[in-house]
C-alpha atoms as a PDB file:
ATOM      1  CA  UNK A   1       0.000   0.000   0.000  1.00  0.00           C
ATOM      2  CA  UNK A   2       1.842   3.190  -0.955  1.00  0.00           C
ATOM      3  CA  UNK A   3       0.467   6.537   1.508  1.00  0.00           C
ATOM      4  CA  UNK A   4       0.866  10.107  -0.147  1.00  0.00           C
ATOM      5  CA  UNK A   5       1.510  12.539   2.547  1.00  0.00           C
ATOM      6  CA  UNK A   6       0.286  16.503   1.987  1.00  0.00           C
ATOM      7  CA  UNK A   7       3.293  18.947   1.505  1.00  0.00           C
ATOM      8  CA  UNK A   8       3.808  20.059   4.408  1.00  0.00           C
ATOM      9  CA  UNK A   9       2.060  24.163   4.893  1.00  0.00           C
ATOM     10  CA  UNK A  10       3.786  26.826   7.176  1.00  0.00           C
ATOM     11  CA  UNK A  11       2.222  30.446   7.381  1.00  0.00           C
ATOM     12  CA  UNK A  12       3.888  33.359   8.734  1.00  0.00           C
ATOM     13  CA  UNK A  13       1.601  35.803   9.734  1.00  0.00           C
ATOM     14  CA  UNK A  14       0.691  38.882  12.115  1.00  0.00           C
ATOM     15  CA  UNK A  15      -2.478  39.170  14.878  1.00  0.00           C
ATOM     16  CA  UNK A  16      -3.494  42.063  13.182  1.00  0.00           C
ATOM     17  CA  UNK A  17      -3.681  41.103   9.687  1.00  0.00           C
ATOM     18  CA  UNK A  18      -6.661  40.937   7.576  1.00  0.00           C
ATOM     19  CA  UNK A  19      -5.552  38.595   4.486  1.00  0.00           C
ATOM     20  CA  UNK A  20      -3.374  36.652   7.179  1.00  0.00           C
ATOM     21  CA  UNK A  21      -6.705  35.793   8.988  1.00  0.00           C
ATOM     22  CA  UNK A  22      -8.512  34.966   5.579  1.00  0.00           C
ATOM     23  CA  UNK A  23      -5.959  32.551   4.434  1.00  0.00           C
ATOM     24  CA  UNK A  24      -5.840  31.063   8.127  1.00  0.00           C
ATOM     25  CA  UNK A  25      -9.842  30.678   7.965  1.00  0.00           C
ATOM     26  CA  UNK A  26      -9.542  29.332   4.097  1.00  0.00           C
ATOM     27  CA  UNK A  27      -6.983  26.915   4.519  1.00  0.00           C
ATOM     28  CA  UNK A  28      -8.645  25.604   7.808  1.00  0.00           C
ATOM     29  CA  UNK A  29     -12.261  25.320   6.170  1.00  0.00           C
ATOM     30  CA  UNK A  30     -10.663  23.465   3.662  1.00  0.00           C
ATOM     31  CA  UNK A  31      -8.967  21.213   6.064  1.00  0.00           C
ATOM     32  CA  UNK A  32      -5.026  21.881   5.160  1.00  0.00           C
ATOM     33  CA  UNK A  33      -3.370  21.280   8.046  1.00  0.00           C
ATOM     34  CA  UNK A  34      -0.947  24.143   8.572  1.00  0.00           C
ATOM     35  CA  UNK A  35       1.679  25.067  10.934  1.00  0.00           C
ATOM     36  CA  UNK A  36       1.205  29.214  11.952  1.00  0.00           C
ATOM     37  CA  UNK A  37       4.246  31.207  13.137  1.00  0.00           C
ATOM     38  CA  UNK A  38       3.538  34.847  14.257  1.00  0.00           C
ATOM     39  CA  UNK A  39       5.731  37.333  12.765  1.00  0.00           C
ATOM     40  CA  UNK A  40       5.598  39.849  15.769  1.00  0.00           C
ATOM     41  CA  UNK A  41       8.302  37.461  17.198  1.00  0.00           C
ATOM     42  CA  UNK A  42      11.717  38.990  16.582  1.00  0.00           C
ATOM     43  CA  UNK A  43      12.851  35.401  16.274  1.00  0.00           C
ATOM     44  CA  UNK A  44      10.096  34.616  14.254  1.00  0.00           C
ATOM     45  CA  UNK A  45      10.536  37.399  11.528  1.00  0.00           C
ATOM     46  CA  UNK A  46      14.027  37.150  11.066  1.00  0.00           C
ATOM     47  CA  UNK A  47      13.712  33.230  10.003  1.00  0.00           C
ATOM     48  CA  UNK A  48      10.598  33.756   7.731  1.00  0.00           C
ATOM     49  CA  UNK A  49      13.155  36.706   6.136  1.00  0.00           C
ATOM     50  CA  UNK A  50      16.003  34.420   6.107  1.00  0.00           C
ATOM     51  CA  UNK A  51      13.993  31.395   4.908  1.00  0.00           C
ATOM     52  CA  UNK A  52      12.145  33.341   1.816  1.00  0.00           C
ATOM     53  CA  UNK A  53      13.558  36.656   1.310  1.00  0.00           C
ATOM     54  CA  UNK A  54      10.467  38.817   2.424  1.00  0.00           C
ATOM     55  CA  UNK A  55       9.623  40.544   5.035  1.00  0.00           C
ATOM     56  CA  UNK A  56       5.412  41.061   4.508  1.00  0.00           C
ATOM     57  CA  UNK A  57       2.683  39.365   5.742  1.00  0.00           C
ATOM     58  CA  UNK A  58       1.312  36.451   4.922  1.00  0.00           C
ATOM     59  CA  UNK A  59       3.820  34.298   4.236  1.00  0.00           C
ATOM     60  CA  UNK A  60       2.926  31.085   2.795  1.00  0.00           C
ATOM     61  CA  UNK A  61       5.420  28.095   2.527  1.00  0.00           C
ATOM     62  CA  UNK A  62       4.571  24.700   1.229  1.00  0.00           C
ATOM     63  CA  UNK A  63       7.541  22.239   0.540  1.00  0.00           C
ATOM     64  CA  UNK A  64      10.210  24.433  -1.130  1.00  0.00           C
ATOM     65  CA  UNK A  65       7.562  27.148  -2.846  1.00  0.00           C
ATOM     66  CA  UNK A  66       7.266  30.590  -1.354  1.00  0.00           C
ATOM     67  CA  UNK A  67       4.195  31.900  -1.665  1.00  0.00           C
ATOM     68  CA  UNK A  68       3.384  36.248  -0.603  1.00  0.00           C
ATOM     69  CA  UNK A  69       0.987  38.744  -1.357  1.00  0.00           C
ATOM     70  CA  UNK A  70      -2.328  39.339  -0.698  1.00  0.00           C
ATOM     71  CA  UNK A  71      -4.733  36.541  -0.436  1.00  0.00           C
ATOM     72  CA  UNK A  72      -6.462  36.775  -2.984  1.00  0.00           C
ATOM     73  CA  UNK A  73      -2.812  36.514  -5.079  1.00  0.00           C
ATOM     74  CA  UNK A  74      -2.153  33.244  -3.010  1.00  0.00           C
ATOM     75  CA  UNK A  75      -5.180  31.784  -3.085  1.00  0.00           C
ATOM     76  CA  UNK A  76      -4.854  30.391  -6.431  1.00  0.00           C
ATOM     77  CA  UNK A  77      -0.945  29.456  -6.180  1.00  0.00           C
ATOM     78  CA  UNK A  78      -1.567  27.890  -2.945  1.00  0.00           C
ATOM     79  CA  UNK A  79      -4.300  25.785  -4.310  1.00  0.00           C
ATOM     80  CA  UNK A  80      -2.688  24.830  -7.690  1.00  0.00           C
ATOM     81  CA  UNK A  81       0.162  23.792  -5.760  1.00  0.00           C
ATOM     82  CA  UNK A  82      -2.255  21.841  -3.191  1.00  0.00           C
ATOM     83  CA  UNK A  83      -4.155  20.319  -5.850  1.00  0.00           C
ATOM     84  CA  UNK A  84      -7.080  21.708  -4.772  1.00  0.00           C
ATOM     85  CA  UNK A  85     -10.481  22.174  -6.447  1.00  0.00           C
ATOM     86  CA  UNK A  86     -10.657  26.530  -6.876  1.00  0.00           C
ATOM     87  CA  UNK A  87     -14.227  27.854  -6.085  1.00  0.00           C
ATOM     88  CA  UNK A  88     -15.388  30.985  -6.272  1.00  0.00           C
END
């Protein structure tokens, strides 16, 4: 029996963000499972900087694709790369 496993989805995003909140709510109604670091942390920004080369909000990394912009500019990417079904 052979098991695909999802690419693995990071987002780097801020509290206070309204496209960081509708990707969050998107990607959770769709049931991605996601791993959410908060950009407000020092720490935090400096690796999502060092790891893609921006420093704006939301970040969206799956596998070795970098994914920024509004959300509406991810959305599609995200769900190309996702194979998921686009709706409207």
């Amino acid at each position: 029996m052979i098991t695909q496993t999802a690419p693995s989805v990071e987002i780097y995003m801020t509290p206070t963000c309204p496209d960081c909140h509708a990707l969050k709510t998107w990607l959770t109604k769709l049931d991605v499972l996601f791993i959410e670091h908060d950009l407000t942390r020092s720490e935090v920004a400096e690796e999502a900087k060092r790891r893609t080369g921006v420093r704006v909000a939301p970040i969206t990394v799956i596998g070795n694709d970098v994914f920024y912009g509004t959300f509406l500019d991810q959305r599609p990417r995200i769900a190309a790369k996702l194979g998921l079904v686009q709706t409207v």
